[in-house]
C-alpha atoms as a PDB file:
ATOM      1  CA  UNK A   1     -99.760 -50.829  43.026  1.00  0.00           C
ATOM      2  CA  UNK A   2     -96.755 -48.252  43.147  1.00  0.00           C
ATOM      3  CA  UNK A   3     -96.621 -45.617  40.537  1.00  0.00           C
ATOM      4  CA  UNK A   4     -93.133 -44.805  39.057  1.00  0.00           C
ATOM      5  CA  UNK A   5     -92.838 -41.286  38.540  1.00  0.00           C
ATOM      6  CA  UNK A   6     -94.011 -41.622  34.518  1.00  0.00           C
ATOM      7  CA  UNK A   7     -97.058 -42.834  35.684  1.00  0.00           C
ATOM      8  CA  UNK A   8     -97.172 -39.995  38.128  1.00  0.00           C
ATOM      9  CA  UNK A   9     -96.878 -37.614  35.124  1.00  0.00           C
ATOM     10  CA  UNK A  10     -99.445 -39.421  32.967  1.00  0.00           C
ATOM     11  CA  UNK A  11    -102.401 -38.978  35.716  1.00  0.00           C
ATOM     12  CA  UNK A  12    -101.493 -35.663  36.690  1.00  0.00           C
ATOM     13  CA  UNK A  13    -100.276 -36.900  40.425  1.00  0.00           C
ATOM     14  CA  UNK A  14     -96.686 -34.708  39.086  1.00  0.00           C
ATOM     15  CA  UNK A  15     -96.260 -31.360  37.070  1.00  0.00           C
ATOM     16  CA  UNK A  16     -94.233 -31.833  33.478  1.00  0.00           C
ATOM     17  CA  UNK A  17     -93.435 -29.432  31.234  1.00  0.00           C
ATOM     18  CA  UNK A  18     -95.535 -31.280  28.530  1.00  0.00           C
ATOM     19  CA  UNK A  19     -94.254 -30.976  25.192  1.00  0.00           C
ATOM     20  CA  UNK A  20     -96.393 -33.267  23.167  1.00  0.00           C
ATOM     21  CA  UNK A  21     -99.421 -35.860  23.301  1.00  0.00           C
ATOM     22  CA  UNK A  22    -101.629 -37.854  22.041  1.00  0.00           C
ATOM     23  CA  UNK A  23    -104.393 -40.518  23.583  1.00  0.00           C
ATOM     24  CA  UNK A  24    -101.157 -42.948  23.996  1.00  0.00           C
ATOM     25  CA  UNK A  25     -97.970 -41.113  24.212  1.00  0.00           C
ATOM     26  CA  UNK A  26     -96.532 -37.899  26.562  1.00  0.00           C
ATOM     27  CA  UNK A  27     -93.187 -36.305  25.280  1.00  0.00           C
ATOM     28  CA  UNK A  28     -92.162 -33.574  28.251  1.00  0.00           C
ATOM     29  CA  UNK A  29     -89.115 -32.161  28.865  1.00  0.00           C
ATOM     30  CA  UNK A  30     -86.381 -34.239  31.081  1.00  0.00           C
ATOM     31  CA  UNK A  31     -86.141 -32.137  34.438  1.00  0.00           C
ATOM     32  CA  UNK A  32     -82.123 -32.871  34.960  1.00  0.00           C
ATOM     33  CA  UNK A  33     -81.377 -32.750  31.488  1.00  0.00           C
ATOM     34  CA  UNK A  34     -77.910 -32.931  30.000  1.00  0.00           C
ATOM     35  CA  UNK A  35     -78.318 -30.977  27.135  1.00  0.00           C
ATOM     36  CA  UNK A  36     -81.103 -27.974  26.747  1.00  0.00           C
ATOM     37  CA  UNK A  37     -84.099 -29.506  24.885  1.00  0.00           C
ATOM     38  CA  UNK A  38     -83.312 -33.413  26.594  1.00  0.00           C
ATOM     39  CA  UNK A  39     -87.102 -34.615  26.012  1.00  0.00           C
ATOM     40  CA  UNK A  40     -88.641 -37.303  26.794  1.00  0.00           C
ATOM     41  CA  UNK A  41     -91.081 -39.528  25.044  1.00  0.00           C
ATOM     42  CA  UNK A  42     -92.813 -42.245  26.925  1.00  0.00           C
ATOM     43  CA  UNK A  43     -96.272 -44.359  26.549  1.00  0.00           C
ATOM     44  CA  UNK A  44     -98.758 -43.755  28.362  1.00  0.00           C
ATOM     45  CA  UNK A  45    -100.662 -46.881  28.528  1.00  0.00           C
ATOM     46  CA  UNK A  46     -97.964 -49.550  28.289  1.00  0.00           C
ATOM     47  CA  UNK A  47     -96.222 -49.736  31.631  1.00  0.00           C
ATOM     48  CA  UNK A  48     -93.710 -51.900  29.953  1.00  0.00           C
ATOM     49  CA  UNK A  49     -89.983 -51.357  31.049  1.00  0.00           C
ATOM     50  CA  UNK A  50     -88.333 -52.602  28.019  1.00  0.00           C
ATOM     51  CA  UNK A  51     -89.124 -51.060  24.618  1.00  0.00           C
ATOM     52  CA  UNK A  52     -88.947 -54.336  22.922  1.00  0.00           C
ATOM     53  CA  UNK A  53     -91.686 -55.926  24.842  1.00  0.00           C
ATOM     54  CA  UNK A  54     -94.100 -53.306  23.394  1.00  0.00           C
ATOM     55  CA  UNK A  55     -95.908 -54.876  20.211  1.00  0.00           C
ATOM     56  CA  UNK A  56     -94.264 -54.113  16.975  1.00  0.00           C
ATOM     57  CA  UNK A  57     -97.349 -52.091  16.578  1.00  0.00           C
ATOM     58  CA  UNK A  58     -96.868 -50.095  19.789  1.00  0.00           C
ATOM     59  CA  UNK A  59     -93.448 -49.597  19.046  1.00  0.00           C
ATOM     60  CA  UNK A  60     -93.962 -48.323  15.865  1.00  0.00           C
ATOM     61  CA  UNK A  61     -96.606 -45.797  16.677  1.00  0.00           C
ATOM     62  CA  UNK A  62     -94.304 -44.814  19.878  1.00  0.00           C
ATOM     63  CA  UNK A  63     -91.268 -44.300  17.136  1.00  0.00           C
ATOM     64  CA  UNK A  64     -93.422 -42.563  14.669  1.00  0.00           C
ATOM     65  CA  UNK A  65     -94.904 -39.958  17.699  1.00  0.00           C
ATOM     66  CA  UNK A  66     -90.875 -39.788  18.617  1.00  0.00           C
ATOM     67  CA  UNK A  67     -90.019 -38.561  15.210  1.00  0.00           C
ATOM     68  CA  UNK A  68     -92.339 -35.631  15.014  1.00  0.00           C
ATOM     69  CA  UNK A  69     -91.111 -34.359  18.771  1.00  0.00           C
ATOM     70  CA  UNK A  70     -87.426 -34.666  17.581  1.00  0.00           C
ATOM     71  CA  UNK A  71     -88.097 -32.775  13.994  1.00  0.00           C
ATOM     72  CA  UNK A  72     -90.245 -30.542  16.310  1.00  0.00           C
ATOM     73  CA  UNK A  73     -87.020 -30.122  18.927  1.00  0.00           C
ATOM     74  CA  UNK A  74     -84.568 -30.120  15.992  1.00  0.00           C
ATOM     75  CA  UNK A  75     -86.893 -26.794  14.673  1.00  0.00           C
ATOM     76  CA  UNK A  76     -86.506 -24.911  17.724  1.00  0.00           C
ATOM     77  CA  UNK A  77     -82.986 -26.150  19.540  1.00  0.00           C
ATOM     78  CA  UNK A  78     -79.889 -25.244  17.304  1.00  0.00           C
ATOM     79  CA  UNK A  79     -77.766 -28.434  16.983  1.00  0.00           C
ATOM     80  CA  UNK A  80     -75.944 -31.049  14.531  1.00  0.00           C
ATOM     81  CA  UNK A  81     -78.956 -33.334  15.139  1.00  0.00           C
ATOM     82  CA  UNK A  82     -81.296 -35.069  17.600  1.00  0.00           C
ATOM     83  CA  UNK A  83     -79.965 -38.027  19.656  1.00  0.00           C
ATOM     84  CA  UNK A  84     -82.344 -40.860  20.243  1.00  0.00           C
ATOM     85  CA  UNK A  85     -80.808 -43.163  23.305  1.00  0.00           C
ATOM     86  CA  UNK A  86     -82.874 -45.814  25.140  1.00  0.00           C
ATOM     87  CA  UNK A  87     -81.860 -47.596  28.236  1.00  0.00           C
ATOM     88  CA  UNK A  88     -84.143 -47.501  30.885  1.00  0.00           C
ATOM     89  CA  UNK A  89     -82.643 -48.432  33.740  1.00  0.00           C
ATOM     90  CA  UNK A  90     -83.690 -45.617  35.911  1.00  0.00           C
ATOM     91  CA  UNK A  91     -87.180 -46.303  35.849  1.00  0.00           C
ATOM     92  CA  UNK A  92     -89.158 -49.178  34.937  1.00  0.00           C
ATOM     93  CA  UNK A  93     -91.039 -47.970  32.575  1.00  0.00           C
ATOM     94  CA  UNK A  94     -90.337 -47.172  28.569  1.00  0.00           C
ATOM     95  CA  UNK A  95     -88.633 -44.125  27.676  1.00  0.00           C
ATOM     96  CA  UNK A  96     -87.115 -42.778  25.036  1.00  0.00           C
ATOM     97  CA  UNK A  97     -84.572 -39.430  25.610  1.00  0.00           C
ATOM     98  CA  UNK A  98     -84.031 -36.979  22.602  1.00  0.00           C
ATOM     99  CA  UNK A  99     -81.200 -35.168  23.049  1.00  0.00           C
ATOM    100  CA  UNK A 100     -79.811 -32.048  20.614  1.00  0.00           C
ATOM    101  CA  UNK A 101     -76.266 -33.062  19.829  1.00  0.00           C
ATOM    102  CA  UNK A 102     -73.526 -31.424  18.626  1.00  0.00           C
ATOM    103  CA  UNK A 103     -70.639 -33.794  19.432  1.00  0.00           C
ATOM    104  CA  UNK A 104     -71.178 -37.420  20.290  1.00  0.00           C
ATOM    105  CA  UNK A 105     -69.936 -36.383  24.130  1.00  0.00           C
ATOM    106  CA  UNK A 106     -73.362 -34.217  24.394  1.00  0.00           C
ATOM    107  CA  UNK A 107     -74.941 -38.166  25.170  1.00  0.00           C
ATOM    108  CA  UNK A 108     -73.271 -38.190  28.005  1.00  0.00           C
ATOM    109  CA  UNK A 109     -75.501 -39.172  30.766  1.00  0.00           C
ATOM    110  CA  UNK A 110     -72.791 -39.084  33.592  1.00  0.00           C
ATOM    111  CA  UNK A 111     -71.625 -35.241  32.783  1.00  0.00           C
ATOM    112  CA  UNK A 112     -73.557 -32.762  35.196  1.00  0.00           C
ATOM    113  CA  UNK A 113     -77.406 -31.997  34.334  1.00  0.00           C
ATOM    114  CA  UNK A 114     -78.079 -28.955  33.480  1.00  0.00           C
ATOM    115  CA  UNK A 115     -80.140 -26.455  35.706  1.00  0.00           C
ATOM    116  CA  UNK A 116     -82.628 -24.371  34.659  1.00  0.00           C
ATOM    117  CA  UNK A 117     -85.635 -22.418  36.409  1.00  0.00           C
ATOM    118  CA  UNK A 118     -88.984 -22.584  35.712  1.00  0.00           C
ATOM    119  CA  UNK A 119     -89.431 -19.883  34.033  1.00  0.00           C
ATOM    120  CA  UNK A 120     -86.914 -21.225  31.771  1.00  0.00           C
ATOM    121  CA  UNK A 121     -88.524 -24.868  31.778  1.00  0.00           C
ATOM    122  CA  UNK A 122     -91.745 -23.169  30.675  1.00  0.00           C
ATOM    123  CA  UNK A 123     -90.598 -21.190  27.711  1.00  0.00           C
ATOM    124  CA  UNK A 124     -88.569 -23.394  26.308  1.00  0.00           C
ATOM    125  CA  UNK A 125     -91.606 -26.057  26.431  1.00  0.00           C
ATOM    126  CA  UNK A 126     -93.895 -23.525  25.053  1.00  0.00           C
ATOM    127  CA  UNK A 127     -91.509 -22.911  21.874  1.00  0.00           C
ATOM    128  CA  UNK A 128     -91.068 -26.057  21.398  1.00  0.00           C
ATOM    129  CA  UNK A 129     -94.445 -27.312  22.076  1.00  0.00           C
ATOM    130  CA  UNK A 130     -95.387 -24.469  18.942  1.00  0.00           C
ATOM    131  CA  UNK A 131     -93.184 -26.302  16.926  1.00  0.00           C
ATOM    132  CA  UNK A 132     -94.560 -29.543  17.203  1.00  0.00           C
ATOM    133  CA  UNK A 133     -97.811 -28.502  16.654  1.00  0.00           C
ATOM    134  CA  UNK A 134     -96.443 -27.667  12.760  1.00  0.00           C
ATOM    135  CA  UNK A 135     -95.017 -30.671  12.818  1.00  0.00           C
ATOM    136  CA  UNK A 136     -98.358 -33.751  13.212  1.00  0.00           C
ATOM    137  CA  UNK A 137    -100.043 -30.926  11.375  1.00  0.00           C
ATOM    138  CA  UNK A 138     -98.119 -31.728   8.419  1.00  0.00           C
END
């Protein structure tokens, strides 16, 4: 079977800069992001590629576990709020992108990504990784 790039991420075949998980969802952040903070959530053992397949259980532990990475993003990323946009197109395979908005434009997904280094990548993760943390503790 070919692996899309999620499930690449999941076994560890492909670096992420991990965010958030739990025994059945990943949140890391989105490599060509269009905002700083562009996250995304995905599950990891439900290769489904539309989110309305998953079970309505499934979906609502996937929606729950994307609530605490957005309050979590929200904590550390100043912005209006937290877009939540799912298409999945790109790759078959659920996803769900949190995006800090300020303006409805920042959902934008044809604008130019953003590019940051590594170094960047990793503290930003690490902040907002801390953040998260607060939140399931709560």
């Amino acid at each position: 079977m070919n692996k899309n790039i999620f499930q690449k991420i999941i076994d560890q075949e492909l670096p992420s800069y991990k965010v958030a998980e739990n025994s059945d969802h990943l949140a890391f952040l989105d490599i060509n992001p269009i905002k700083i903070g562009h996250t995304l959530v995905i599950p990891k053992k439900n290769n489904e590629e539309k989110i309305f397949s998953l079970t309505e259980k499934e979906f609502i532990s996937i929606m729950t576990f994307t609530r605490k990475v957005a309050l979590g993003i929200e904590k550390v990323i100043p912005c209006n709020r937290i877009g939540i946009f799912v298409m999945g197109f790109e790759i078959p395979h659920v996803h769900i992108h949190l995006i800090p908005m300020d303006q409805e434009s920042d959902g934008n997904f044809s604008k130019k990504k953003i590019i940051l280094s590594d170094r960047k990548f990793k503290m930003l993760s690490k902040k907002i990784k801390n953040s998260i943390l607060i939140e399931f503790n709560n």
